[in-house]
PDB file of N, CA and C in Angstrom:
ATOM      1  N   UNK A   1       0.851  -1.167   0.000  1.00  0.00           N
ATOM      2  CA  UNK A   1       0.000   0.000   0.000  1.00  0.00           C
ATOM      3  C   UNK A   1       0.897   1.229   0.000  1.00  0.00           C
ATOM      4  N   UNK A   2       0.705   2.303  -0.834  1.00  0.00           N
ATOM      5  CA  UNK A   2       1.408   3.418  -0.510  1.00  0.00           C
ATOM      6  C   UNK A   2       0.926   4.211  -0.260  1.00  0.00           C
ATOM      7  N   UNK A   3       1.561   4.831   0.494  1.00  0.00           N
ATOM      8  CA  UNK A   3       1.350   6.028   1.637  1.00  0.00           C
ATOM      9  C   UNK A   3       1.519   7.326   1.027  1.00  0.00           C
ATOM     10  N   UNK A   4       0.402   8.333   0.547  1.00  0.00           N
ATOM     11  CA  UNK A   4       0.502   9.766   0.400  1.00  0.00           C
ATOM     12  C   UNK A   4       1.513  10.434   1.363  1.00  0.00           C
ATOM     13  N   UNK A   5       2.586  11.345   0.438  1.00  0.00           N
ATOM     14  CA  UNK A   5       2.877  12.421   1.081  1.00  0.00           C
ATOM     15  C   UNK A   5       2.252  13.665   1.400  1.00  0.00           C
ATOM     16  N   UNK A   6       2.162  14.074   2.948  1.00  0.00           N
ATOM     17  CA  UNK A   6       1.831  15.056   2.896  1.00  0.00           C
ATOM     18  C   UNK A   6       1.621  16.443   2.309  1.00  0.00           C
ATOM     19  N   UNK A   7       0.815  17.204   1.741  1.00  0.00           N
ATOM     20  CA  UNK A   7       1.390  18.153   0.845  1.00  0.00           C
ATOM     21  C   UNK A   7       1.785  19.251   1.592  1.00  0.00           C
ATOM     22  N   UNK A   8       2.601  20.452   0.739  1.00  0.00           N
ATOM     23  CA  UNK A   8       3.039  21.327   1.411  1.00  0.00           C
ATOM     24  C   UNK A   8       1.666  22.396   2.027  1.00  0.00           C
ATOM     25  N   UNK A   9       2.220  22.849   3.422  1.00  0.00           N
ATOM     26  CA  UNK A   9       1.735  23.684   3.845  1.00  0.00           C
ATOM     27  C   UNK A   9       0.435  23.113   4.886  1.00  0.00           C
ATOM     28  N   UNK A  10      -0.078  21.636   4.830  1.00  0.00           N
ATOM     29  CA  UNK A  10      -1.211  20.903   5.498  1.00  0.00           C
ATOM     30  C   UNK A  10      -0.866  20.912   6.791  1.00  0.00           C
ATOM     31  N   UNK A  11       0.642  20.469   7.194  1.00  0.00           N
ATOM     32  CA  UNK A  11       0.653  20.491   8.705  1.00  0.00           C
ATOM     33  C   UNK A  11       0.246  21.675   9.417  1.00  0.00           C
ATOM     34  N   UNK A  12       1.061  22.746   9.083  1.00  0.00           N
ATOM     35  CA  UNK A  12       0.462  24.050   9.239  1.00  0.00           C
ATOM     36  C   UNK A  12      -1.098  24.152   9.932  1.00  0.00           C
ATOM     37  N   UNK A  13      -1.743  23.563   8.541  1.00  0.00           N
ATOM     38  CA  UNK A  13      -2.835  24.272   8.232  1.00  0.00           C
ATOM     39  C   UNK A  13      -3.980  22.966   9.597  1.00  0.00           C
ATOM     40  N   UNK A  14      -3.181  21.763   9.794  1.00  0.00           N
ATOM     41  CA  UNK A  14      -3.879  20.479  10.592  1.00  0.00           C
ATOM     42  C   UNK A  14      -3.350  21.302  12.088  1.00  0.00           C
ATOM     43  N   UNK A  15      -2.398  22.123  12.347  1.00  0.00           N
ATOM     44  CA  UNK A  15      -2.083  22.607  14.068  1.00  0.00           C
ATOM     45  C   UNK A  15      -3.266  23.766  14.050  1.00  0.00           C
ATOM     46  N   UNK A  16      -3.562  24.260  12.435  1.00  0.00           N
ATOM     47  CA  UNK A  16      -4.261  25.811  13.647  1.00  0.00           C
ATOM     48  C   UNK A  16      -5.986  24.877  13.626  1.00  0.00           C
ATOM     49  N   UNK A  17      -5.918  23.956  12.913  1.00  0.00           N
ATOM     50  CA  UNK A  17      -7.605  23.471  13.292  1.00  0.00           C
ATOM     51  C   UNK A  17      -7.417  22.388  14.225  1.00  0.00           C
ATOM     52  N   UNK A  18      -6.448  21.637  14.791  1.00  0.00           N
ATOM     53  CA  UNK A  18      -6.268  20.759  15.792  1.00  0.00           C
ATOM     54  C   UNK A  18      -6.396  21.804  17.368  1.00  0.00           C
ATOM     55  N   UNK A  19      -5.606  23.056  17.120  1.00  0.00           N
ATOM     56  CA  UNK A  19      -5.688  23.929  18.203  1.00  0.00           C
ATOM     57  C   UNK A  19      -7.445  23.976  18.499  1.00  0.00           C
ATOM     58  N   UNK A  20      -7.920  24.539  17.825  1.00  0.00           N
ATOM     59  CA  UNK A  20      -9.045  25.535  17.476  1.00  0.00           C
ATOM     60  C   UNK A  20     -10.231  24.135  17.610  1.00  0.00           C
ATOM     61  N   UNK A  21     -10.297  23.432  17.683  1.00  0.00           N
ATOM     62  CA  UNK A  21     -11.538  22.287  17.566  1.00  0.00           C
ATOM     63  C   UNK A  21     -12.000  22.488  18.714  1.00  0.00           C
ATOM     64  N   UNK A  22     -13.728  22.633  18.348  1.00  0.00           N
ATOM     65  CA  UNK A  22     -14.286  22.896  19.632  1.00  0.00           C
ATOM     66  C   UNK A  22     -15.540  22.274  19.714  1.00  0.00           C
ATOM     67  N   UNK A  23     -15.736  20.913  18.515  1.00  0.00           N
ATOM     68  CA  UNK A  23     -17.245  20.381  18.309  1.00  0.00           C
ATOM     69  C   UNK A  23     -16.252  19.012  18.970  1.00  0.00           C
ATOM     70  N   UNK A  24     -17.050  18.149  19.355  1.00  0.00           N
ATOM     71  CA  UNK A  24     -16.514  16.931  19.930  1.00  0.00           C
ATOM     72  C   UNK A  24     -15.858  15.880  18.964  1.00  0.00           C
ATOM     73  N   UNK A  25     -15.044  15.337  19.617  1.00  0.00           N
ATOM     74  CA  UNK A  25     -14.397  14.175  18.545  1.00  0.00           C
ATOM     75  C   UNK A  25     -13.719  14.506  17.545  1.00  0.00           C
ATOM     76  N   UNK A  26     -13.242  16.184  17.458  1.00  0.00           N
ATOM     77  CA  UNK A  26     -13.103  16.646  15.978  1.00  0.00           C
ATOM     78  C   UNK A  26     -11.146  15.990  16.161  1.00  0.00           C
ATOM     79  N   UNK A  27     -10.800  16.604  17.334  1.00  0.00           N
ATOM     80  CA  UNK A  27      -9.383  16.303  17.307  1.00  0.00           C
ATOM     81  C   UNK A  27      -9.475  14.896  17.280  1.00  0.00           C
ATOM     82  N   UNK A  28      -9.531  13.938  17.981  1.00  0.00           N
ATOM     83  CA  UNK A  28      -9.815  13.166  17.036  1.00  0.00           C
ATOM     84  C   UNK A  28      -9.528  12.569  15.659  1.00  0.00           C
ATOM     85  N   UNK A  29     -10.374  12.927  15.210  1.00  0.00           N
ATOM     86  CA  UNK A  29     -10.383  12.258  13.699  1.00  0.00           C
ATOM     87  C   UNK A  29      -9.330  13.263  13.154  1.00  0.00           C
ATOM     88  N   UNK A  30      -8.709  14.548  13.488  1.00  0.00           N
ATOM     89  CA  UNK A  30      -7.980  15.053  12.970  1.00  0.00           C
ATOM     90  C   UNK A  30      -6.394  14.175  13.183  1.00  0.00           C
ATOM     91  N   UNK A  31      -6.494  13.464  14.405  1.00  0.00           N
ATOM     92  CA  UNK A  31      -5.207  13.055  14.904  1.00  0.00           C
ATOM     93  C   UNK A  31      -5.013  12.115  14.026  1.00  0.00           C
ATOM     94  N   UNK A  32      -6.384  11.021  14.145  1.00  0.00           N
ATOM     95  CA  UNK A  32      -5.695  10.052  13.119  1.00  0.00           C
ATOM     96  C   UNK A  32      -5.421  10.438  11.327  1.00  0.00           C
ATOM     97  N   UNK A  33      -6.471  11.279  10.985  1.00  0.00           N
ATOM     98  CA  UNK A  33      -6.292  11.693   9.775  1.00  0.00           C
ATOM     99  C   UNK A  33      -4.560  11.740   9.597  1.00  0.00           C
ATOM    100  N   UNK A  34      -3.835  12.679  10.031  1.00  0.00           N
ATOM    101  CA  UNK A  34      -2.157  12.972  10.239  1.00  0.00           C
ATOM    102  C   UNK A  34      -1.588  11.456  10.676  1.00  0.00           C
ATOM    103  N   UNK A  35      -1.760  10.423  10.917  1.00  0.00           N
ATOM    104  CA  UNK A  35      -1.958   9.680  11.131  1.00  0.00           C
ATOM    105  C   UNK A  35      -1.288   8.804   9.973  1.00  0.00           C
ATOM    106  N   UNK A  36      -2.215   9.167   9.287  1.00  0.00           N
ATOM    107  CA  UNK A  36      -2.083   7.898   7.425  1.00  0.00           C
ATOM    108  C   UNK A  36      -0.920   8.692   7.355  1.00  0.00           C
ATOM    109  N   UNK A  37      -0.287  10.021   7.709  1.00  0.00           N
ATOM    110  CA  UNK A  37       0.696  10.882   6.817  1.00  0.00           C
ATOM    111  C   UNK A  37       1.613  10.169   7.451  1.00  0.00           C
ATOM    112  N   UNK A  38       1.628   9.671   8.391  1.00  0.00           N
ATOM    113  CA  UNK A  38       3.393  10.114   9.500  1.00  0.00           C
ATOM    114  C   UNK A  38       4.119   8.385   9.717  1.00  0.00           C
ATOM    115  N   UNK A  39       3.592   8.178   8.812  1.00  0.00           N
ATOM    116  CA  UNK A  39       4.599   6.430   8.631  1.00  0.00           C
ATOM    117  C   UNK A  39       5.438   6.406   7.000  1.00  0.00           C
ATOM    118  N   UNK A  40       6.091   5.727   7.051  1.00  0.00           N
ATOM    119  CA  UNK A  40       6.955   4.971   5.584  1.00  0.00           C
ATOM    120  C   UNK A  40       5.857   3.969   5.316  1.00  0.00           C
ATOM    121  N   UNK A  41       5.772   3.642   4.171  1.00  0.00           N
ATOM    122  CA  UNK A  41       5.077   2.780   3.428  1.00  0.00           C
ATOM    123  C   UNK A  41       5.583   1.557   5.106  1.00  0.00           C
ATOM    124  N   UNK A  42       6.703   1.270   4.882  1.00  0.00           N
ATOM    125  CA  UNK A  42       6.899  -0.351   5.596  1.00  0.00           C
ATOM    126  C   UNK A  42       6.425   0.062   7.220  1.00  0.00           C
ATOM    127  N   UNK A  43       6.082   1.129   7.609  1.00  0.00           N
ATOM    128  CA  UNK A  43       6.381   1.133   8.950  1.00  0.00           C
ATOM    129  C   UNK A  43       4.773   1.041   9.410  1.00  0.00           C
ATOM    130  N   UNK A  44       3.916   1.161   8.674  1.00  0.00           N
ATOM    131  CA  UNK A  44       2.469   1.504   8.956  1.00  0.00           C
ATOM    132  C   UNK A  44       2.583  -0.418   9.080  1.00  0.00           C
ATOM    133  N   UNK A  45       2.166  -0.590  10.671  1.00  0.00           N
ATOM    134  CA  UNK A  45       1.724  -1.858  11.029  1.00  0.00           C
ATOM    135  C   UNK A  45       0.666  -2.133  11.614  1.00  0.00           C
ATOM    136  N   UNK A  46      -0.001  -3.582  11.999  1.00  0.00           N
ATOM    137  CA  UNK A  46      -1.130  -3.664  12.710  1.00  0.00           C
ATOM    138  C   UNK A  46      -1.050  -2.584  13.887  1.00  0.00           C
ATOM    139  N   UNK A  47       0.049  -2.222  14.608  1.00  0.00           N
ATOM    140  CA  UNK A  47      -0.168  -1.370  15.850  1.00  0.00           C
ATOM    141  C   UNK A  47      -0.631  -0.003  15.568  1.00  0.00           C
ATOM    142  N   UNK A  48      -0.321   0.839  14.479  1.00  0.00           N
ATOM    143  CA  UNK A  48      -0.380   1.980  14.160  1.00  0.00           C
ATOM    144  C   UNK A  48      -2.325   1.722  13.668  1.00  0.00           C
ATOM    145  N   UNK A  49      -2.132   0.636  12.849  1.00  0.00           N
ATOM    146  CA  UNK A  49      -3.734   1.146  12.515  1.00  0.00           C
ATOM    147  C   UNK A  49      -4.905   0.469  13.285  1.00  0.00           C
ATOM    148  N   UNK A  50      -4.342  -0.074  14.448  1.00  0.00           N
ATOM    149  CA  UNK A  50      -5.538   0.219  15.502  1.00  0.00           C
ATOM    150  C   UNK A  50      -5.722   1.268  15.833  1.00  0.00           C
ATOM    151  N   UNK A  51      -3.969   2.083  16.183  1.00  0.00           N
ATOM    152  CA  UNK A  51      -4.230   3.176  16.745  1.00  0.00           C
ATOM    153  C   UNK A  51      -5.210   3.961  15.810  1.00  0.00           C
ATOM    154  N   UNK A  52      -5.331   3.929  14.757  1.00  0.00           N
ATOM    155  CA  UNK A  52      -6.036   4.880  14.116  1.00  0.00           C
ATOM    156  C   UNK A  52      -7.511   4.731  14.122  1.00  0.00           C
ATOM    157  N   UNK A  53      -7.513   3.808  13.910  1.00  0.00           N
ATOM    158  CA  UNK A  53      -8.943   3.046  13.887  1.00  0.00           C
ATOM    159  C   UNK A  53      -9.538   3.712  15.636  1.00  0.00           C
ATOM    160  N   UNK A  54      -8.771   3.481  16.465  1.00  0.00           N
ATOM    161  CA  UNK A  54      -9.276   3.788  18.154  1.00  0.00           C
ATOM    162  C   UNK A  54      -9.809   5.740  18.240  1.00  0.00           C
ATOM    163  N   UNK A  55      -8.979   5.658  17.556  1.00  0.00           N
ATOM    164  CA  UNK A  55      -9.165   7.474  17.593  1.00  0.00           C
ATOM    165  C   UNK A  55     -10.153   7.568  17.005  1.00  0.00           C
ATOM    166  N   UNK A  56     -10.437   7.088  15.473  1.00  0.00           N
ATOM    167  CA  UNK A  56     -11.638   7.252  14.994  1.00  0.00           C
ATOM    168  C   UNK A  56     -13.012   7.050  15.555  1.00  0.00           C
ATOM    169  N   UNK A  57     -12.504   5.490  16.424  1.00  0.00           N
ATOM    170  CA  UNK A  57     -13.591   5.107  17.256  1.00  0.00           C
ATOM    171  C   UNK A  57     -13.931   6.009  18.244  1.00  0.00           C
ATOM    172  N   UNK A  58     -12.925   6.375  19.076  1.00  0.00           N
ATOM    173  CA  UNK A  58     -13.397   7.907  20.745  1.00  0.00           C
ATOM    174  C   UNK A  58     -13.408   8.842  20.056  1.00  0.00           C
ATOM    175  N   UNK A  59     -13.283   9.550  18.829  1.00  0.00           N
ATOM    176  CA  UNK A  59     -13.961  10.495  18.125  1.00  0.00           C
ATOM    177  C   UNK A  59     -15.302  10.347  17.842  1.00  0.00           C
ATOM    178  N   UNK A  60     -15.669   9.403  17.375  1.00  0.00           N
ATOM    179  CA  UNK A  60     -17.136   9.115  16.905  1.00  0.00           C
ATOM    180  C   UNK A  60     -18.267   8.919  18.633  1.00  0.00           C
ATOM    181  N   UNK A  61     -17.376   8.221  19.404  1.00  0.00           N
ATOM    182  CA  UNK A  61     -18.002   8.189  20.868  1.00  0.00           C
ATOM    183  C   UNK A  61     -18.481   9.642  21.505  1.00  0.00           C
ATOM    184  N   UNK A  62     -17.248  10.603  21.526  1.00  0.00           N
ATOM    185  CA  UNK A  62     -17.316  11.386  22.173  1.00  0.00           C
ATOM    186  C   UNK A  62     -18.585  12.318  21.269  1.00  0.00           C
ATOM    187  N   UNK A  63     -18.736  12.434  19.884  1.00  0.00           N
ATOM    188  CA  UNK A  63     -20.175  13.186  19.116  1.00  0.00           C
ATOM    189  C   UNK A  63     -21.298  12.023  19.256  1.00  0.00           C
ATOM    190  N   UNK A  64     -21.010  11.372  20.049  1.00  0.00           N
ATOM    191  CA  UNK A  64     -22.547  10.666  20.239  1.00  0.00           C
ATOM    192  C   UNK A  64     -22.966  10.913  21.529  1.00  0.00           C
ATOM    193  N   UNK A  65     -22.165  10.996  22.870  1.00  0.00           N
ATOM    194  CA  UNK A  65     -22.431  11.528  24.322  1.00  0.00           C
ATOM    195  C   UNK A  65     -21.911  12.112  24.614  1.00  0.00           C
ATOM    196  N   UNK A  66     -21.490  13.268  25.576  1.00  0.00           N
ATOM    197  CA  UNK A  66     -20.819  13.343  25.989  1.00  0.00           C
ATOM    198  C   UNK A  66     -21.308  13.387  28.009  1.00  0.00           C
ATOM    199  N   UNK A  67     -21.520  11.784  28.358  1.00  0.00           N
ATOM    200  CA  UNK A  67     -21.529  11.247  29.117  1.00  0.00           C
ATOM    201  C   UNK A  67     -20.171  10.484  29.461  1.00  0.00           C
ATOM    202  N   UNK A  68     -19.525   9.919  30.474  1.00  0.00           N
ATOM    203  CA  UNK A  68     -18.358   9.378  30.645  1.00  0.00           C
ATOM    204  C   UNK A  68     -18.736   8.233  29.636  1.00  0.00           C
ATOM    205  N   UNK A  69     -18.427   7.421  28.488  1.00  0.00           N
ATOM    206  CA  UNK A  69     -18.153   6.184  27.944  1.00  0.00           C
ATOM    207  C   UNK A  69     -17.572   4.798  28.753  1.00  0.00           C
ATOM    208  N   UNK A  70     -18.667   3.922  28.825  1.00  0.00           N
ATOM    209  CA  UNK A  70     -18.577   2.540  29.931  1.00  0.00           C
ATOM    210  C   UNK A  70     -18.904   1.993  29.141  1.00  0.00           C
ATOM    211  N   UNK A  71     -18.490   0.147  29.469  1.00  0.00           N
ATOM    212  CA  UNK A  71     -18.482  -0.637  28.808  1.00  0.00           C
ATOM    213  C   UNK A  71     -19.371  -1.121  28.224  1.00  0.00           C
ATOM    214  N   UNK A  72     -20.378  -0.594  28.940  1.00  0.00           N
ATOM    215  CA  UNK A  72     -22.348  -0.867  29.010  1.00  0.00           C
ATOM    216  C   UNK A  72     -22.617   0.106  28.457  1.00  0.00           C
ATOM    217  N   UNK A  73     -22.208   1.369  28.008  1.00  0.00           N
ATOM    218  CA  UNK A  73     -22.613   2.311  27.056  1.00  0.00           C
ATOM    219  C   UNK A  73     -22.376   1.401  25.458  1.00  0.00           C
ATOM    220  N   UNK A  74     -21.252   1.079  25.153  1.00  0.00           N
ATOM    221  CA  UNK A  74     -20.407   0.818  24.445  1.00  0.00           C
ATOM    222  C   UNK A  74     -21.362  -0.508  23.719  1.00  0.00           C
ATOM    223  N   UNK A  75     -21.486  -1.416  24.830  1.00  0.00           N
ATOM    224  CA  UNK A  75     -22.521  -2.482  24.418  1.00  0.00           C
ATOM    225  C   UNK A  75     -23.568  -2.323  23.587  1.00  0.00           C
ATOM    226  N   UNK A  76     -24.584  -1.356  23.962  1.00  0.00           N
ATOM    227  CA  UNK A  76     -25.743  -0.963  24.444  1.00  0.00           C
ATOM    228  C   UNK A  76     -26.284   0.274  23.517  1.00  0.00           C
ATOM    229  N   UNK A  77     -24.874   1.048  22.927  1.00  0.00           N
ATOM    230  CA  UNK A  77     -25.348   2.000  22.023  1.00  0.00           C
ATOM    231  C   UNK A  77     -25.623   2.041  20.317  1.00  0.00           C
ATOM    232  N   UNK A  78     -26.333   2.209  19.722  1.00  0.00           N
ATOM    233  CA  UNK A  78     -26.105   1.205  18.410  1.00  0.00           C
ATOM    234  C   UNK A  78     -25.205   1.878  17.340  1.00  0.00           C
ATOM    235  N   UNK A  79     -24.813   3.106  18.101  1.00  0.00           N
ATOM    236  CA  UNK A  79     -23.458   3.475  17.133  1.00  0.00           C
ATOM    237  C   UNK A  79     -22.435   3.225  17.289  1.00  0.00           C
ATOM    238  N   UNK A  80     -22.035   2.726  18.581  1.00  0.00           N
ATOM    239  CA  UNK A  80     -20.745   2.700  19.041  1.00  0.00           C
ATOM    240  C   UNK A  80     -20.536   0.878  18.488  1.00  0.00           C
ATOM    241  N   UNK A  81     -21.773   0.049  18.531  1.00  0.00           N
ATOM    242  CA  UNK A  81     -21.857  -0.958  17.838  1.00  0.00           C
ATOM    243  C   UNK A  81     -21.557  -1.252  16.200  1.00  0.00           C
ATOM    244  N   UNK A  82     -22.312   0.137  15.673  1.00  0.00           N
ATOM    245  CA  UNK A  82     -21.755   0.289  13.825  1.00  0.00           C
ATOM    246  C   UNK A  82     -20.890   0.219  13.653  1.00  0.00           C
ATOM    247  N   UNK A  83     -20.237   1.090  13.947  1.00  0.00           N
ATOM    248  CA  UNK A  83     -18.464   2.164  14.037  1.00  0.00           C
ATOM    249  C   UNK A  83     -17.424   0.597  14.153  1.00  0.00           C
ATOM    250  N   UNK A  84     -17.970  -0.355  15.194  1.00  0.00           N
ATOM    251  CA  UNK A  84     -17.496  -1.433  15.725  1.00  0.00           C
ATOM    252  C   UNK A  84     -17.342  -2.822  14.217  1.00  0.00           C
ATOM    253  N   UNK A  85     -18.524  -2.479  13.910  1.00  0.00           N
ATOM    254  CA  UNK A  85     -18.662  -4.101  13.030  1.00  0.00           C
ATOM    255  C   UNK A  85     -18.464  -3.098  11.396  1.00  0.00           C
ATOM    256  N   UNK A  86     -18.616  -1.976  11.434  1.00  0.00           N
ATOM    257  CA  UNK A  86     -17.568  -1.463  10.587  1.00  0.00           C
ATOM    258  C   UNK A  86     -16.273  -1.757  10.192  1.00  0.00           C
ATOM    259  N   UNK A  87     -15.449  -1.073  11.385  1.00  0.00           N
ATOM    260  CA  UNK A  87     -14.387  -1.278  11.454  1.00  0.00           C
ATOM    261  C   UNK A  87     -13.618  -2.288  11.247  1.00  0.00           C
ATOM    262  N   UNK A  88     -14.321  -3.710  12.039  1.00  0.00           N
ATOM    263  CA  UNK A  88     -14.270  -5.402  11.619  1.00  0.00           C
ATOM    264  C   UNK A  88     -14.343  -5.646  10.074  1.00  0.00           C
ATOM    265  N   UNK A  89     -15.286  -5.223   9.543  1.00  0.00           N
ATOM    266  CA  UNK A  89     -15.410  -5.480   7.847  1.00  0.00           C
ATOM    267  C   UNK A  89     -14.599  -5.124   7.170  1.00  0.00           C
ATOM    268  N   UNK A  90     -14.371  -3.709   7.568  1.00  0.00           N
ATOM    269  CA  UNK A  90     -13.326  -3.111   6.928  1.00  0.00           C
ATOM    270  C   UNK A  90     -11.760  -3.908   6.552  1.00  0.00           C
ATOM    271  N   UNK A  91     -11.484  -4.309   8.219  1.00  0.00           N
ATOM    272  CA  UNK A  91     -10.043  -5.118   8.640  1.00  0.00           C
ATOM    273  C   UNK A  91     -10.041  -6.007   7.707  1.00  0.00           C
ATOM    274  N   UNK A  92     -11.594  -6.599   7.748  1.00  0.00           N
ATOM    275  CA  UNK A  92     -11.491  -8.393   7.081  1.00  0.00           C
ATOM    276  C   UNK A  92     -11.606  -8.107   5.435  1.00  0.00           C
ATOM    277  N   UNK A  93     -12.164  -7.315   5.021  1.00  0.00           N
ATOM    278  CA  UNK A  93     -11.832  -6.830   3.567  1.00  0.00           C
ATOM    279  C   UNK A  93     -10.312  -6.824   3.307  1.00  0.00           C
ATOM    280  N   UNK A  94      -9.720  -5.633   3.615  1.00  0.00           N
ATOM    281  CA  UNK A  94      -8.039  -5.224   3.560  1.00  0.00           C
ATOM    282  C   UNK A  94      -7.700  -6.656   3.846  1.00  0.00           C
ATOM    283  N   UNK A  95      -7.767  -7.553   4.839  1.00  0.00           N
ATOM    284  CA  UNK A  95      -7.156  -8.801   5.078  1.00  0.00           C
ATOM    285  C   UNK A  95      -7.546  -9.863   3.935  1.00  0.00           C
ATOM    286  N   UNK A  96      -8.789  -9.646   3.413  1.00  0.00           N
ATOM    287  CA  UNK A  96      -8.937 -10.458   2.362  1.00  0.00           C
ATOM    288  C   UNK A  96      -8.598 -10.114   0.913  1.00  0.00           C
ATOM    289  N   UNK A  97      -7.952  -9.106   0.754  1.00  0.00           N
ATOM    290  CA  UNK A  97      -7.527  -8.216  -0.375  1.00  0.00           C
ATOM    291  C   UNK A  97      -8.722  -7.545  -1.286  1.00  0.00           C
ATOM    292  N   UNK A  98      -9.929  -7.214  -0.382  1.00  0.00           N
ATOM    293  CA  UNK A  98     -10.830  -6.748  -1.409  1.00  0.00           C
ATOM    294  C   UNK A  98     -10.369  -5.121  -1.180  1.00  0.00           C
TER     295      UNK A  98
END
């Protein structure tokens, strides 16, 4: 898989809206977005794209409550369930080369 280079001037432009986020979950999805940028083709491994995947996930949590998130929320909510068997399909696609 290859990895986009960042273009010029984005980091920049990802600190003054990473500063400035003030709707929930936005940093977040901004973190992992920078995320896909900041590996070598070989270095992006299963560890990095959980991490990404997790951020995406407590980004998407935090614009659905902003109640503390428990395990029984998590169970129990049917987005935090989507986001979940999403994410699974997704893995098992890429793992199956679709």
């Amino acid at each position: 898989m290859m990895i986009p280079e960042m273009p010029d001037g984005h980091v920049d432009r990802f600190d003054d809206q990473y500063e400035n986020a003030v709707e929930p979950g936005v940093s977040h999805f901004l973190l992992a977005s920078i995320s896909c940028f900041s590996f070598d083709e070989d270095d992006l491994d299963a560890r990095e794209v959980l991490d990404i995947l997790l951020k995406c996930y407590d980004g998407s949590l935090l614009r659905e409550t902003e109640e503390q998130v428990t395990d029984v929320f998590e169970q129990t909510n049917a987005r935090a369930r989507a986001i979940i068997e999403f994410q699974k399909d997704s893995i098992a696609g890429f793992a199956n080369g679709a």
